[in-house]
Protein backbone atom coordinates (compact mmCIF):
# COMPACT_ATOMS: atom_id res chain seq x y z
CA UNK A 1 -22.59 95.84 226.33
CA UNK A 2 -19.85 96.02 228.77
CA UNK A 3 -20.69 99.03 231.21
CA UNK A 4 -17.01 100.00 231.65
CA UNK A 5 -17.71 101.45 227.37
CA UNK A 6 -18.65 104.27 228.72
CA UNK A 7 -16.93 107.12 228.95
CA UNK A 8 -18.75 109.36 231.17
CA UNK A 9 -18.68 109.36 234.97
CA UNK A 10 -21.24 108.37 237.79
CA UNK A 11 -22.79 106.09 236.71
CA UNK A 12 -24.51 105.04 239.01
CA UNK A 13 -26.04 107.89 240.27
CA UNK A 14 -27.30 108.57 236.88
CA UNK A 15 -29.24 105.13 236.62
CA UNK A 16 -30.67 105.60 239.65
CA UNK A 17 -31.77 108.98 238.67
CA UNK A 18 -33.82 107.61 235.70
CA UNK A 19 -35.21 104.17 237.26
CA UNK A 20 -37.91 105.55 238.39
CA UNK A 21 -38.77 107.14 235.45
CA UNK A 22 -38.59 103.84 232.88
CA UNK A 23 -41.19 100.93 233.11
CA UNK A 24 -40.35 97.40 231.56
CA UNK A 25 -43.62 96.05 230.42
CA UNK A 26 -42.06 92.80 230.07
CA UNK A 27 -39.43 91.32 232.31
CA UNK A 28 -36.20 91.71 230.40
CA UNK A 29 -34.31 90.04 232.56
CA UNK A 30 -36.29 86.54 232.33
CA UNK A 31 -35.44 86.87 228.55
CA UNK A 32 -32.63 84.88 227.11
CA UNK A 33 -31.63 87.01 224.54
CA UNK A 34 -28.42 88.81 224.56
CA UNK A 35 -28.18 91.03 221.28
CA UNK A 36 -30.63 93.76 221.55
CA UNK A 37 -32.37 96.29 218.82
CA UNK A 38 -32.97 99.82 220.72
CA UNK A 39 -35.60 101.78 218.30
CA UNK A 40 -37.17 105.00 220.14
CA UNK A 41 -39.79 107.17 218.86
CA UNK A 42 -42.95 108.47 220.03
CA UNK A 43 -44.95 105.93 217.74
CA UNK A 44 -47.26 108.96 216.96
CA UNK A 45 -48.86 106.68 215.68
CA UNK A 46 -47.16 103.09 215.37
CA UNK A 47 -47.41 101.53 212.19
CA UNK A 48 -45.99 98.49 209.41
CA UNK A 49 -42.81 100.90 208.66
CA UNK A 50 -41.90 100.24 212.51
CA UNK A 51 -42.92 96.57 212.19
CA UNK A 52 -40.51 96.08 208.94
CA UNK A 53 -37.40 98.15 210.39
CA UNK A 54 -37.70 96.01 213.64
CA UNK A 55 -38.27 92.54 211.75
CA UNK A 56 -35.48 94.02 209.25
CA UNK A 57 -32.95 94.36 212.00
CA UNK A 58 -33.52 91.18 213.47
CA UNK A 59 -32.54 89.57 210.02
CA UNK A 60 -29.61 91.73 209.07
CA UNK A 61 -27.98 91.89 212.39
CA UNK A 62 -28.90 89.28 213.97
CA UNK A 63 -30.56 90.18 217.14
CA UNK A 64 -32.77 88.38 218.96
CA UNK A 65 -35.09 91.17 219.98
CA UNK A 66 -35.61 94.04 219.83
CA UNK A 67 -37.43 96.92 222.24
CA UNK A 68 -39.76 100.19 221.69
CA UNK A 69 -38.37 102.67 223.48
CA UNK A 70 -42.27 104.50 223.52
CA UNK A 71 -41.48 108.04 224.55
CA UNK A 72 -43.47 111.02 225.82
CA UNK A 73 -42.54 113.59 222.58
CA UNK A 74 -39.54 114.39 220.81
CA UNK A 75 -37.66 117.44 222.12
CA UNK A 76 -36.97 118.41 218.36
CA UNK A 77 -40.69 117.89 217.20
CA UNK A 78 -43.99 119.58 217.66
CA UNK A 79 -46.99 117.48 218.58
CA UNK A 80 -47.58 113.93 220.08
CA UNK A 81 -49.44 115.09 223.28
CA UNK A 82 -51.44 111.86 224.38
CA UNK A 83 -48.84 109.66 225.72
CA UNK A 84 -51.45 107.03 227.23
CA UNK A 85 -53.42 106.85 224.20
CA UNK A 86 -50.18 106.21 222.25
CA UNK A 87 -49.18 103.57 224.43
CA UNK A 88 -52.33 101.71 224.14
CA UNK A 89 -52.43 101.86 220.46
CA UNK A 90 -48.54 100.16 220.65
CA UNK A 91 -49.55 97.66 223.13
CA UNK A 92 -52.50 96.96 220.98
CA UNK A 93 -50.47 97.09 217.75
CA UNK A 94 -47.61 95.01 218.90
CA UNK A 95 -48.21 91.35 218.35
CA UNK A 96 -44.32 90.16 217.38
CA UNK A 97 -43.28 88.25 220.50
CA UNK A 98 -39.90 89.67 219.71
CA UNK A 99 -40.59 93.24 219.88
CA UNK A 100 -40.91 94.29 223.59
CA UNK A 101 -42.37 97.37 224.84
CA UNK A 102 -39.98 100.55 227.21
CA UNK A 103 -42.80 102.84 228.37
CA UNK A 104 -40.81 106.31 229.12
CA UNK A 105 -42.18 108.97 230.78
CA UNK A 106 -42.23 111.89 232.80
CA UNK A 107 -44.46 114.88 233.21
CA UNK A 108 -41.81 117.62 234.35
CA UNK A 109 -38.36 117.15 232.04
CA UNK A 110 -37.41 115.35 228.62
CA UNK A 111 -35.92 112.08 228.83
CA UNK A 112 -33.36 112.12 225.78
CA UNK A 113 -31.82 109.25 224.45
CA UNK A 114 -28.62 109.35 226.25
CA UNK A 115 -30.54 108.99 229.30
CA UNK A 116 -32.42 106.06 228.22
CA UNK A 117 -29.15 104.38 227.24
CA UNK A 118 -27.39 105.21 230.60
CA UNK A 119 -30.20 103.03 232.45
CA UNK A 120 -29.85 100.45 230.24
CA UNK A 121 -26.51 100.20 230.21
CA UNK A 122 -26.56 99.81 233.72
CA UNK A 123 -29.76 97.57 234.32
CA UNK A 124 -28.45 94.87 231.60
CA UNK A 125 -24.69 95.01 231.76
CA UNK A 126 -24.13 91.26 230.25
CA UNK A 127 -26.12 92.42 227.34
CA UNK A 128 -25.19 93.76 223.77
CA UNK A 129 -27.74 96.71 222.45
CA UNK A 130 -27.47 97.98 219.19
CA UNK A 131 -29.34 101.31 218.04
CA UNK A 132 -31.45 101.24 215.40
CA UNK A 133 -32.63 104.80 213.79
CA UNK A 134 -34.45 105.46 209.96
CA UNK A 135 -31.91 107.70 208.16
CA UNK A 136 -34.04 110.48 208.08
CA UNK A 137 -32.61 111.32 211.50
CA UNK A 138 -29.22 111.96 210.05
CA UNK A 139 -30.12 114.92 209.07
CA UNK A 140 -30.86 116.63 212.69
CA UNK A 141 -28.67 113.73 214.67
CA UNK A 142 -26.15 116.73 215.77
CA UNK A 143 -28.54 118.80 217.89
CA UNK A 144 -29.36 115.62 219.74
CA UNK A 145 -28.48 115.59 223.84
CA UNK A 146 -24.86 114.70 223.69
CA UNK A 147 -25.16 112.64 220.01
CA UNK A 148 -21.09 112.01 219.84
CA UNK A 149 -21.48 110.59 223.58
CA UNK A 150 -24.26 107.90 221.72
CA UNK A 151 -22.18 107.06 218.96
CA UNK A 152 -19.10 106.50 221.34
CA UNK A 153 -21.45 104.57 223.22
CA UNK A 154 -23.43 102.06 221.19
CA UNK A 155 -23.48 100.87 217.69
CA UNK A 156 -25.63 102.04 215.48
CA UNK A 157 -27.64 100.50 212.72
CA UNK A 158 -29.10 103.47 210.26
CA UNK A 159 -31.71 101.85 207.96
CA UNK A 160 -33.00 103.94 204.28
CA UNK A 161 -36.29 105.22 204.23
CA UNK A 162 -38.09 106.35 200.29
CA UNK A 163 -37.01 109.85 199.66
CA UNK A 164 -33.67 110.37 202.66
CA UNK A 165 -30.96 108.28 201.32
CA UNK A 166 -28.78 111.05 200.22
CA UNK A 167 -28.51 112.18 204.63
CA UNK A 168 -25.91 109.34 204.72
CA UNK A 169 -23.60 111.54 202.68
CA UNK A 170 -24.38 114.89 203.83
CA UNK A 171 -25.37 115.02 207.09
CA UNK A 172 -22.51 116.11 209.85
CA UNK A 173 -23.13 112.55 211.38
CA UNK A 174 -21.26 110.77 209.01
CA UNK A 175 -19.05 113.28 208.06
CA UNK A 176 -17.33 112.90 211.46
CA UNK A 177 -17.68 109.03 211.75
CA UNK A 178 -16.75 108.48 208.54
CA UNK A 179 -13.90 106.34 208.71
CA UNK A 180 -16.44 104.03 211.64
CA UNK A 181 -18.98 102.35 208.83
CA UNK A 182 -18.81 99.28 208.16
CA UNK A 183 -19.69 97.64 205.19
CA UNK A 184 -23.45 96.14 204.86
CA UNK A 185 -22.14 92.45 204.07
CA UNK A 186 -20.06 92.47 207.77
CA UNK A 187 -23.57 94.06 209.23
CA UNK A 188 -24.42 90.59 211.57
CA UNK A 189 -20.67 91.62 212.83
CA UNK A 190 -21.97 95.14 214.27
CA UNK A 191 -23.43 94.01 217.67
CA UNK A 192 -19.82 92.48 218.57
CA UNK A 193 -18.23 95.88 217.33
CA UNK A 194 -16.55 98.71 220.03
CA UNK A 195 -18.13 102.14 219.21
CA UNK A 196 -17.88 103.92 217.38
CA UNK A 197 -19.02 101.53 214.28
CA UNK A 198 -21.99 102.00 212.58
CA UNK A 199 -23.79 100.24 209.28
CA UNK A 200 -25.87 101.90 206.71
CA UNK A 201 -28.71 99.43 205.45
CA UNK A 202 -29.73 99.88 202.20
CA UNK A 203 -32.02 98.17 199.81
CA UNK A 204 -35.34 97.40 201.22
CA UNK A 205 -37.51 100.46 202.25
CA UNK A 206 -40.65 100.25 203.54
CA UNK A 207 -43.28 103.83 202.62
CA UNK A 208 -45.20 104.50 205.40
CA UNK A 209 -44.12 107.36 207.65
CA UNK A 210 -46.01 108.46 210.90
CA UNK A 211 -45.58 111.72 209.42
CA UNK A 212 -47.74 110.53 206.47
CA UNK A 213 -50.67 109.10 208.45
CA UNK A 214 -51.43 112.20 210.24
CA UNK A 215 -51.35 114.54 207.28
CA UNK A 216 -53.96 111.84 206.18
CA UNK A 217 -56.26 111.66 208.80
């Protein structure tokens, strides 16, 4: 992705804000891949519904990896405490060669998305990211840190989940970027698309939440 997208200023001295604050378990930059899958969470705890939508996205778009973003909590969620012990369980979990690990973390502040995205923006300017979210998060999208600056930003691969399918038409999301989907037969075409585009994926759904597995415990 071509850093000159972007439409905010300073650059810069916002990726040097956050480099300290991002670790690369693998070396990105020996990798030959250019079309990148960006899925964030706090893996709370990881499990086969993040393994399908990552192997899923590789196969409909076409992207030759893609990276955890492993964060410390969500700012709009309750719970997920034990960053360390959540790492571990991803590093042990994690055995797709194509799946790389982005450890985030900070003890004092949030690090929202649009942070993470300004680093890598910067870091890998030669290549092309694409977000990938579950479309549950449609429905609270909006009260993300600067969410129109993300979609203006990247583009964005939304894939269905059992029981959230209806979000795609009612959420404010995709009332505003409406006339930006594409269809799901040009999806492969989405990681050479200018933001704002975005895909809904449809079909294939895959039942385990980490939602589900700690109301089981």
């Amino acid at each position: 992705m071509r850093v000159d997208r972007l439409v905010w200023h300073n650059l810069q001295a916002l990726s040097t804000k956050y480099q300290e604050l991002v670790k690369f378990v693998h070396n990105f930059r020996m990798s030959k891949k250019n079309f990148i899958g960006i899925l964030g969470g706090t893996f709370d705890p990881p499990h086969k519904g993040h393994l399908f939508i990552s192997n899923y996205a590789m196969k409909r778009l076409d992207l030759g990896e893609v990276w955890w973003i492993v964060t410390k909590k969500n700012p709009l969620k309750f719970g997920s405490d034990n960053f360390k012990k959540r790492l571990k369980s991803v590093k042990s979990f994690l055995l797709n060669r194509n799946i790389k690990i982005v450890e985030i973390h900070n003890e004092k502040k949030n690090i929202y998305t649009i942070d993470v995205l300004e680093y890598l923006f910067r870091k890998y300017p030669s290549r092309k990211f694409v977000w990938i979210m579950g479309v549950d998060n449609m429905k609270y999208f909006h009260l993300w840190k600067d969410w129109k600056k993300i979609f203006y930003n990247i583009p964005i691969a939304i894939f269905d989940r059992p029981f959230y399918s209806l979000m795609v038409a009612t959420s404010k999301v995709s009332g505003l970027f409406k006339g930006k989907q594409i269809s799901i037969k040009s999806s492969k075409k989405l990681k050479y698309s200018s933001p704002p585009k975005w895909v809904f994926i449809n079909g294939l759904t895959h039942p385990q939440s980490s939602t589900g597995i700690r109301k089981n415990k």
